[in-house]
PDB file of N, CA and C in Angstrom:
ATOM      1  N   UNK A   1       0.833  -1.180   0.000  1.00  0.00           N
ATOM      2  CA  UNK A   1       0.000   0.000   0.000  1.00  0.00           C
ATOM      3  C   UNK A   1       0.877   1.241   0.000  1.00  0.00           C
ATOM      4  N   UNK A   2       0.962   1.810   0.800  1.00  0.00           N
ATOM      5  CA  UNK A   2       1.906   2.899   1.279  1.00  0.00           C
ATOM      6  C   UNK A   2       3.200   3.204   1.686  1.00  0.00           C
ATOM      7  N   UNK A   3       4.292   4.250   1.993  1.00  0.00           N
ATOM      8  CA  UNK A   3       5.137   4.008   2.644  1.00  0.00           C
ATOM      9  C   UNK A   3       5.480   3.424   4.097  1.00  0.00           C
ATOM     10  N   UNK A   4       5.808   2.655   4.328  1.00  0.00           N
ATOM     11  CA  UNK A   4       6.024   2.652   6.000  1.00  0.00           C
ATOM     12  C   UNK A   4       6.355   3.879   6.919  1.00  0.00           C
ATOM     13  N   UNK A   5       6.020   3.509   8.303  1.00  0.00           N
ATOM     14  CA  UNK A   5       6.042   4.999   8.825  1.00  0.00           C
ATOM     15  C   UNK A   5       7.536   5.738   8.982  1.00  0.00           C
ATOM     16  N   UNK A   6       8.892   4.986   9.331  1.00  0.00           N
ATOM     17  CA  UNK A   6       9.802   4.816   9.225  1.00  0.00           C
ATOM     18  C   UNK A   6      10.099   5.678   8.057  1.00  0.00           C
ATOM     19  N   UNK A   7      10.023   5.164   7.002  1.00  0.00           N
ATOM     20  CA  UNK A   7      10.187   5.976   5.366  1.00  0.00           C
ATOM     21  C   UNK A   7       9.307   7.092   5.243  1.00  0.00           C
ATOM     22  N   UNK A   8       8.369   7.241   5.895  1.00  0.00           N
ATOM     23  CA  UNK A   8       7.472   8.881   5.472  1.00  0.00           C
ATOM     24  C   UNK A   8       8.534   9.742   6.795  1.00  0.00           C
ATOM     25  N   UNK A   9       8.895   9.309   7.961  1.00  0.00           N
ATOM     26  CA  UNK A   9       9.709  10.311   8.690  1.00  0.00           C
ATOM     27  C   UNK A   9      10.366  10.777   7.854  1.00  0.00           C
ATOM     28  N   UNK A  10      11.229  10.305   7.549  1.00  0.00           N
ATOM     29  CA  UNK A  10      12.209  10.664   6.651  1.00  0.00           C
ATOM     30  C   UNK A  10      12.257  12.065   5.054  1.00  0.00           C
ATOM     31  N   UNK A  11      11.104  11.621   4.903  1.00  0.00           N
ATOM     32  CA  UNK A  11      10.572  12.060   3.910  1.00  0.00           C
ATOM     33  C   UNK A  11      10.573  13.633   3.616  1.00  0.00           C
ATOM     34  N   UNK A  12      11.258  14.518   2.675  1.00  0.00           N
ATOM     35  CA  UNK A  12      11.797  15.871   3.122  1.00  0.00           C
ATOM     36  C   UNK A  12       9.833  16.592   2.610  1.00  0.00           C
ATOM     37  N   UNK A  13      10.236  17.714   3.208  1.00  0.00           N
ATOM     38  CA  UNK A  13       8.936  18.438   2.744  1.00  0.00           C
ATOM     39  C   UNK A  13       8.124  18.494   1.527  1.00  0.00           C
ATOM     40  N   UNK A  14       9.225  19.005   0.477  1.00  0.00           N
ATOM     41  CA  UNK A  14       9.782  18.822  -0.997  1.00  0.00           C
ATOM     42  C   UNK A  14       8.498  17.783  -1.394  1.00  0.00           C
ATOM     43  N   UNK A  15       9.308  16.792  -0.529  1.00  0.00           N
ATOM     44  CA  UNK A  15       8.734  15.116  -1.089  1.00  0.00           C
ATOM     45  C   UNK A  15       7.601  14.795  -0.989  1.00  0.00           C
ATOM     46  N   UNK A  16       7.348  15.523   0.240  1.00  0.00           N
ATOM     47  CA  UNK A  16       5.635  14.827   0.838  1.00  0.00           C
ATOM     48  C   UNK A  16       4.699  15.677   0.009  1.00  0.00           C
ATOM     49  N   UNK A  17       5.161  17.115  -0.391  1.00  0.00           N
ATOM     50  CA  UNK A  17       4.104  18.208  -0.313  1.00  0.00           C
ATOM     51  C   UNK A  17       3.941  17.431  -2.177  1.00  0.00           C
ATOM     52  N   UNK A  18       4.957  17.070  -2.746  1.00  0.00           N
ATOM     53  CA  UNK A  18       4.977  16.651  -4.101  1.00  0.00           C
ATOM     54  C   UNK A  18       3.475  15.774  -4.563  1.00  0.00           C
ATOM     55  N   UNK A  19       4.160  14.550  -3.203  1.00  0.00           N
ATOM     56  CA  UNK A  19       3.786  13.478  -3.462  1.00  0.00           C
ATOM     57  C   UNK A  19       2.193  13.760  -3.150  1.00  0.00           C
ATOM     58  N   UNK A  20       1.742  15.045  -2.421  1.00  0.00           N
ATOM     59  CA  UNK A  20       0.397  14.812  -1.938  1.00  0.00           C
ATOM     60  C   UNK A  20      -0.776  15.777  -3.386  1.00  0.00           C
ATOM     61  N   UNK A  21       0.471  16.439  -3.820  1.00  0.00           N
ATOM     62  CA  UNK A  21      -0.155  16.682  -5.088  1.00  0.00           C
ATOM     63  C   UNK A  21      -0.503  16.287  -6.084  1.00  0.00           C
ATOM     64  N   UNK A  22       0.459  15.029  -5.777  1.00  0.00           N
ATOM     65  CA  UNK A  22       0.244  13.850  -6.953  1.00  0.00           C
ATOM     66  C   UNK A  22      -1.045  13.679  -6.906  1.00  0.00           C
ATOM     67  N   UNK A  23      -0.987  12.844  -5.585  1.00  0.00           N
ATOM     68  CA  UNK A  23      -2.485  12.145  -5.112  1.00  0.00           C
ATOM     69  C   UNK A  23      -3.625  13.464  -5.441  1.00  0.00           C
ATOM     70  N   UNK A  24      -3.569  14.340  -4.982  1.00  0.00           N
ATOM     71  CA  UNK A  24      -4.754  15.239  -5.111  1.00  0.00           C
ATOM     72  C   UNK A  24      -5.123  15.012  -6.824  1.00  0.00           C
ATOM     73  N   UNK A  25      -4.309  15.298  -7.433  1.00  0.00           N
ATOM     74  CA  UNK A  25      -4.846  15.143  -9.018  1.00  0.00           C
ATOM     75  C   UNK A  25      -5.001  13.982  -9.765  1.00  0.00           C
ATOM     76  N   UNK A  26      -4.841  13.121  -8.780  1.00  0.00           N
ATOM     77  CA  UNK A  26      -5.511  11.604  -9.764  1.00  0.00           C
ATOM     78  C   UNK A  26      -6.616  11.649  -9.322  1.00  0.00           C
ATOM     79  N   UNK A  27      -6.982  11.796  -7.828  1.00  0.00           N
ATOM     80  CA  UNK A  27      -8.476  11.965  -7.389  1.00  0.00           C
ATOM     81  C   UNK A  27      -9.452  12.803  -7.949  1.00  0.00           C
ATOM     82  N   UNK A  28      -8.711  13.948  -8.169  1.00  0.00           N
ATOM     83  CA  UNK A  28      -9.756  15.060  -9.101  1.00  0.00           C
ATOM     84  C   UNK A  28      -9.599  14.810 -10.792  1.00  0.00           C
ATOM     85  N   UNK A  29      -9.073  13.720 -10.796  1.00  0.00           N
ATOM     86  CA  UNK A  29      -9.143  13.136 -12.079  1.00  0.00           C
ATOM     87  C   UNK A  29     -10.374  12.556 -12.636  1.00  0.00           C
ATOM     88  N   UNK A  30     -11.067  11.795 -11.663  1.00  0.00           N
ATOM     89  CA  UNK A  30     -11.679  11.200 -11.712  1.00  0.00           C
ATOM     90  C   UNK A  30     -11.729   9.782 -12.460  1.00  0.00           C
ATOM     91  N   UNK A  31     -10.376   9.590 -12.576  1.00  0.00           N
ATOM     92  CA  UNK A  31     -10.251   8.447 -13.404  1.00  0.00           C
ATOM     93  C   UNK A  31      -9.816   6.633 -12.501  1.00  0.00           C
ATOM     94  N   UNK A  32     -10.362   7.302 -11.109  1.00  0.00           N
ATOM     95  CA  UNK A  32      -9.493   6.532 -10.338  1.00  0.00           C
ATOM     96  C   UNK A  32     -10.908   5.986  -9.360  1.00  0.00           C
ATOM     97  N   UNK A  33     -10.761   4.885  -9.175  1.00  0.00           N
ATOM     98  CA  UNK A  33     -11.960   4.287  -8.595  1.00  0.00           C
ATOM     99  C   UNK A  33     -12.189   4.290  -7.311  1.00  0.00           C
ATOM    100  N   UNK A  34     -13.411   4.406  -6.762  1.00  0.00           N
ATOM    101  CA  UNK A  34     -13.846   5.045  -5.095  1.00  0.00           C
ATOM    102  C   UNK A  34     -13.096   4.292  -4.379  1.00  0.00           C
ATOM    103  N   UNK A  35     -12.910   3.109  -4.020  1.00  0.00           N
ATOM    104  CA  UNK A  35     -12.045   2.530  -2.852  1.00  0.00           C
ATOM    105  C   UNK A  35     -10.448   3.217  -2.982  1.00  0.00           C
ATOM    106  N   UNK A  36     -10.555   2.975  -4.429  1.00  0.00           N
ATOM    107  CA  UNK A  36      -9.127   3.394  -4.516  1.00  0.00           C
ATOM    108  C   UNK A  36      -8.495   4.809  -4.204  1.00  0.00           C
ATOM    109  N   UNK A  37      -9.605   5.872  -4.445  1.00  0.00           N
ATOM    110  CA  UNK A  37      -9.884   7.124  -3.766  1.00  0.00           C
ATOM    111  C   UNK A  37      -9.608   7.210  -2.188  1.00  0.00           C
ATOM    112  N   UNK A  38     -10.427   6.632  -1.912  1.00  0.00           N
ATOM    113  CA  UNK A  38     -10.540   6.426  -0.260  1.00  0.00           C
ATOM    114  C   UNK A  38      -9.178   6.335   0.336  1.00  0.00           C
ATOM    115  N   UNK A  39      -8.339   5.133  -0.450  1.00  0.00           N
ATOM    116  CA  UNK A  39      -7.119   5.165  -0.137  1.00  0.00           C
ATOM    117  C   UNK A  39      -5.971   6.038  -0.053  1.00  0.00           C
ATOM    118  N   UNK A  40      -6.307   6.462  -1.263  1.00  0.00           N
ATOM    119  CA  UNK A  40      -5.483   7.874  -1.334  1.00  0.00           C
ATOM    120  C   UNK A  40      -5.919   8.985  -1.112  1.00  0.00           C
ATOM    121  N   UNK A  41      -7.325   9.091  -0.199  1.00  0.00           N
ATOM    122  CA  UNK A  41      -7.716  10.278   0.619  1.00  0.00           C
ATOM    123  C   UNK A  41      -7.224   9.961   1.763  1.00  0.00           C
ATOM    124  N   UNK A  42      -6.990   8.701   2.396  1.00  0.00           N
ATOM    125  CA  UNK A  42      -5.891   8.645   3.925  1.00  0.00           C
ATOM    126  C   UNK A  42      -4.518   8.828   3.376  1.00  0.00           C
ATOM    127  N   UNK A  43      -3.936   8.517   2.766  1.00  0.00           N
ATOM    128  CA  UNK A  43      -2.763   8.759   2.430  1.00  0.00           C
ATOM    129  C   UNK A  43      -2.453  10.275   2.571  1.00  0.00           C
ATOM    130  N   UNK A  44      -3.231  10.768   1.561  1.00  0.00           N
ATOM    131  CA  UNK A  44      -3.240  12.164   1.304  1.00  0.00           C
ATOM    132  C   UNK A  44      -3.430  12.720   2.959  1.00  0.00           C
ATOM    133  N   UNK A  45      -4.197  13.082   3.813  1.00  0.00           N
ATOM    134  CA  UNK A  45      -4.085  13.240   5.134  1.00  0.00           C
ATOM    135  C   UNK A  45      -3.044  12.801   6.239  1.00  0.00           C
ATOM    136  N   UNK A  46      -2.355  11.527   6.022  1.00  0.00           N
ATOM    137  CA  UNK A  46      -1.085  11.196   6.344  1.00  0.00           C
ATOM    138  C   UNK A  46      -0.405  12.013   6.252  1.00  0.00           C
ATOM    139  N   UNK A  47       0.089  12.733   4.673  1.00  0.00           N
ATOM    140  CA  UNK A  47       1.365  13.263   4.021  1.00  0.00           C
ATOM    141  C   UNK A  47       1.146  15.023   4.832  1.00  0.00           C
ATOM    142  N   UNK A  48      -0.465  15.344   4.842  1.00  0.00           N
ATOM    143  CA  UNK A  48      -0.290  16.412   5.718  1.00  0.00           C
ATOM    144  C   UNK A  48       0.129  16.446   6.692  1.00  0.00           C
ATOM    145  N   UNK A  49      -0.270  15.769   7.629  1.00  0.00           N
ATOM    146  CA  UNK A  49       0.157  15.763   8.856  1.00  0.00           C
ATOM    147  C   UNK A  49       2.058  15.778   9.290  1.00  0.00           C
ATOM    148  N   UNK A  50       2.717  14.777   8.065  1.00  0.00           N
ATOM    149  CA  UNK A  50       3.659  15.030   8.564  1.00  0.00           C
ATOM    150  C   UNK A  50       4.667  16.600   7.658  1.00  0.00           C
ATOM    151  N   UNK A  51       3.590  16.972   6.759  1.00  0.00           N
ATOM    152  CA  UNK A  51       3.751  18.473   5.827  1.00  0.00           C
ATOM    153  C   UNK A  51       4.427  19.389   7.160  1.00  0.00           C
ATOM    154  N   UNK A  52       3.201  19.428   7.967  1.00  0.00           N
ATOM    155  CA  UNK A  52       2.335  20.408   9.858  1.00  0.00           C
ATOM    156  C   UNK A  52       3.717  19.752  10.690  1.00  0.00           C
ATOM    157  N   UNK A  53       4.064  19.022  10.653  1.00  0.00           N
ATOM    158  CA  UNK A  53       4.937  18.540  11.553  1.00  0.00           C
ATOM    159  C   UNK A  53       6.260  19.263  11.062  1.00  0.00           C
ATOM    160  N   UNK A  54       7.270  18.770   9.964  1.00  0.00           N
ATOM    161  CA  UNK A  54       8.151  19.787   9.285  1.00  0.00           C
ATOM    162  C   UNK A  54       7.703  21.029   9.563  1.00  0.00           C
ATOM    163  N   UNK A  55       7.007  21.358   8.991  1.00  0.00           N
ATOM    164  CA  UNK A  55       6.480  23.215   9.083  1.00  0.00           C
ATOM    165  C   UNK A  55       6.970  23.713  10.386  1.00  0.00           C
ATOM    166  N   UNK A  56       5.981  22.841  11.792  1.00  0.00           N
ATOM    167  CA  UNK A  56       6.271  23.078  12.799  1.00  0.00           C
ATOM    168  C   UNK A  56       7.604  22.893  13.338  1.00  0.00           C
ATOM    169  N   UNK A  57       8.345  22.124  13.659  1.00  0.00           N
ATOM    170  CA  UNK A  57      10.028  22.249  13.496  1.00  0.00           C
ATOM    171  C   UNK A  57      10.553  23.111  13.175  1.00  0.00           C
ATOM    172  N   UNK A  58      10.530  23.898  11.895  1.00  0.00           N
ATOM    173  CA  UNK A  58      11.112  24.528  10.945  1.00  0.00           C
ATOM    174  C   UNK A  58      10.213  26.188  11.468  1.00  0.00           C
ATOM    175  N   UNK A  59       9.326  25.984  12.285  1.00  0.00           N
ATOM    176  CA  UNK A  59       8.723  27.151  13.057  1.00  0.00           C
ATOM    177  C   UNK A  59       9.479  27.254  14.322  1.00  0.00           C
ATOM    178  N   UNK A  60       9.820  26.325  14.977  1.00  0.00           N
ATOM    179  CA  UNK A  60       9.967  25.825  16.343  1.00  0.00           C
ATOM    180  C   UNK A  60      12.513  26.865  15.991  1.00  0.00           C
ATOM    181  N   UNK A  61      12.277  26.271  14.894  1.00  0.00           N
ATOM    182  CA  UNK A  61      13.968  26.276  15.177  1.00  0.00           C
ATOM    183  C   UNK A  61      13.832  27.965  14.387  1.00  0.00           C
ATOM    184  N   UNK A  62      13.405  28.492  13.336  1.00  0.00           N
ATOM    185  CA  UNK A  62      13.228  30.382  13.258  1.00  0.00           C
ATOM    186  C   UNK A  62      12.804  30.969  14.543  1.00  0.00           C
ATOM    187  N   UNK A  63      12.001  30.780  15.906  1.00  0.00           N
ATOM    188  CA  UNK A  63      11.888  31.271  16.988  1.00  0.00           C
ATOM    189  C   UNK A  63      12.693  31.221  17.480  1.00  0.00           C
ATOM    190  N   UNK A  64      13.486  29.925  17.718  1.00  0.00           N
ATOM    191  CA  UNK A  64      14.918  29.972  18.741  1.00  0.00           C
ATOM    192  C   UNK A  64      16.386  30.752  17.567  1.00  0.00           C
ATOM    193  N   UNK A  65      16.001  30.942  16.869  1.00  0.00           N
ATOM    194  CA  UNK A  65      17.202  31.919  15.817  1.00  0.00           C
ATOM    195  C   UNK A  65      16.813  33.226  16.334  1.00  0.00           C
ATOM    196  N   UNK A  66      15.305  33.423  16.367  1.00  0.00           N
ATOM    197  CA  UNK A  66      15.222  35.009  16.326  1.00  0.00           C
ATOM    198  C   UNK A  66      15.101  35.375  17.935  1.00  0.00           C
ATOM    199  N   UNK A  67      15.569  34.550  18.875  1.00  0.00           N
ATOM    200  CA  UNK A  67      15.606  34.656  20.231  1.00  0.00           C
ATOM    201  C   UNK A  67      17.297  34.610  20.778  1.00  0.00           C
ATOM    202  N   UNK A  68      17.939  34.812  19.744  1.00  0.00           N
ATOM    203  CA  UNK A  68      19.763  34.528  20.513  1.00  0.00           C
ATOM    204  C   UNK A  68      19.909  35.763  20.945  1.00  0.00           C
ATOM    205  N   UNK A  69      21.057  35.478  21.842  1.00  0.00           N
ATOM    206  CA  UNK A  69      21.358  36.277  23.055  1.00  0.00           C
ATOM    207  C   UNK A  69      21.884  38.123  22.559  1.00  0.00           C
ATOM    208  N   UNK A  70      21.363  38.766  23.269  1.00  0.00           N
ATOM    209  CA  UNK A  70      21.337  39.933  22.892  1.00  0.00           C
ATOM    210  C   UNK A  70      21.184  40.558  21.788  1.00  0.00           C
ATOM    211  N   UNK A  71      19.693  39.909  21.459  1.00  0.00           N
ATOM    212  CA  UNK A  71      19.299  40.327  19.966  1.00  0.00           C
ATOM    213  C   UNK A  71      19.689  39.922  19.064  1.00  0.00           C
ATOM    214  N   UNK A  72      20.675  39.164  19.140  1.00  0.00           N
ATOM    215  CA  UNK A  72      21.206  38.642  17.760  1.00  0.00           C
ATOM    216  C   UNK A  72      20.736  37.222  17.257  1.00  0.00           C
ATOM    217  N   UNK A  73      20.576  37.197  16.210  1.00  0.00           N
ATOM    218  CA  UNK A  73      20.006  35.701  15.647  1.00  0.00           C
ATOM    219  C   UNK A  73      21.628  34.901  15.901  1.00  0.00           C
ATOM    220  N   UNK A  74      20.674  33.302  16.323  1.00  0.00           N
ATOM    221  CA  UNK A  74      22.423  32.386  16.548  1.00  0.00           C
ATOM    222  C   UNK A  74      21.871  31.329  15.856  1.00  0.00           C
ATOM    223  N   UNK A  75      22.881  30.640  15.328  1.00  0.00           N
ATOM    224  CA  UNK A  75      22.349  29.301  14.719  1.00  0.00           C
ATOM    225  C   UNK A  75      21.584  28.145  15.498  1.00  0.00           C
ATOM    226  N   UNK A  76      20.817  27.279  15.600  1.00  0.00           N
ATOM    227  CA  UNK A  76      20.097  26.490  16.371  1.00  0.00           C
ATOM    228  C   UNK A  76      20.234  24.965  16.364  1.00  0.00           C
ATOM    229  N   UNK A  77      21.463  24.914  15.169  1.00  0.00           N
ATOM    230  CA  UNK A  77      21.297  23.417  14.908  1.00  0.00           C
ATOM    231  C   UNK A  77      20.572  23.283  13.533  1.00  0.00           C
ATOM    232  N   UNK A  78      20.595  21.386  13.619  1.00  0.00           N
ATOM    233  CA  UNK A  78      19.997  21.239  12.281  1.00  0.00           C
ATOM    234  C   UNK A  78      18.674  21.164  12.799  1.00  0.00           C
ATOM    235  N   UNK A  79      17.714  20.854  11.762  1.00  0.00           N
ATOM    236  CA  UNK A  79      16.189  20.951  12.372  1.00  0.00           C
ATOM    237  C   UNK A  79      15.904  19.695  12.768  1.00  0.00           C
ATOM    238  N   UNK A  80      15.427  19.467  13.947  1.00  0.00           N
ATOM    239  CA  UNK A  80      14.953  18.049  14.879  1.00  0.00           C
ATOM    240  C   UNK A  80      13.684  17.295  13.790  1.00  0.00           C
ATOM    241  N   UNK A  81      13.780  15.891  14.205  1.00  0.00           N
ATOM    242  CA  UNK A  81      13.412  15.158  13.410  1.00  0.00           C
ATOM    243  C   UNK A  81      12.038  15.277  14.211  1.00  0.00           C
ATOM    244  N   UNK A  82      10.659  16.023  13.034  1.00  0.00           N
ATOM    245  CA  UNK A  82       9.379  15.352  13.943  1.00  0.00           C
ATOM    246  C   UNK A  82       8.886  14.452  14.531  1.00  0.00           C
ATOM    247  N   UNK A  83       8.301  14.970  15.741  1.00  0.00           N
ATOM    248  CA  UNK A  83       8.120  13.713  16.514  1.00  0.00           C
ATOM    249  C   UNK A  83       6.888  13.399  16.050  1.00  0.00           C
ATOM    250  N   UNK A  84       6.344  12.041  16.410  1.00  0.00           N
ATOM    251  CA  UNK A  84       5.223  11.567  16.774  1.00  0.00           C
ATOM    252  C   UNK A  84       4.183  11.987  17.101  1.00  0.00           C
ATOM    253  N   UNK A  85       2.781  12.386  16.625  1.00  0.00           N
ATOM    254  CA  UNK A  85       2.082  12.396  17.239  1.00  0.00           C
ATOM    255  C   UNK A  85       0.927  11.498  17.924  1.00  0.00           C
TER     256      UNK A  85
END
């Protein structure tokens, strides 16, 4: 069926936001049959969630840049791998 969860962590923004566009336009294709829809309407909700997750990280590590010590932006690291929800 899908990627494993393991392999969608991984998965750069790029990739997911791609891949969920894919899916959006075979569905509005209409060339693609209801179960099979269904499937790739969870999928498609999967790939958001971990879209919101990156985003958030990548929100989470520009706050701690624009919070270094005496006004100055400091580097924060690389960006932490989303967790779980």
């Amino acid at each position: 069926m899908g990627k494993a969860p393991q392999e969608q962590k991984k998965m750069t923004f790029e990739k997911a936001l791609a891949k969920l566009e894919s899916l959006v336009e075979r569905i509005e294709s209409g060339e693609v049959p209801l179960e099979e829809s269904i499937e790739k309407y969870a999928e498609g909700t999967k790939l958001i969630q971990q879209c919101r997750r990156i985003l958030d990280a990548a929100e989470q590590k520009i706050q701690l840049l624009a919070k270094g010590e005496a006004g100055e932006a400091e580097p924060a690291g690389e960006l932490a791998e989303p967790a779980d929800e």
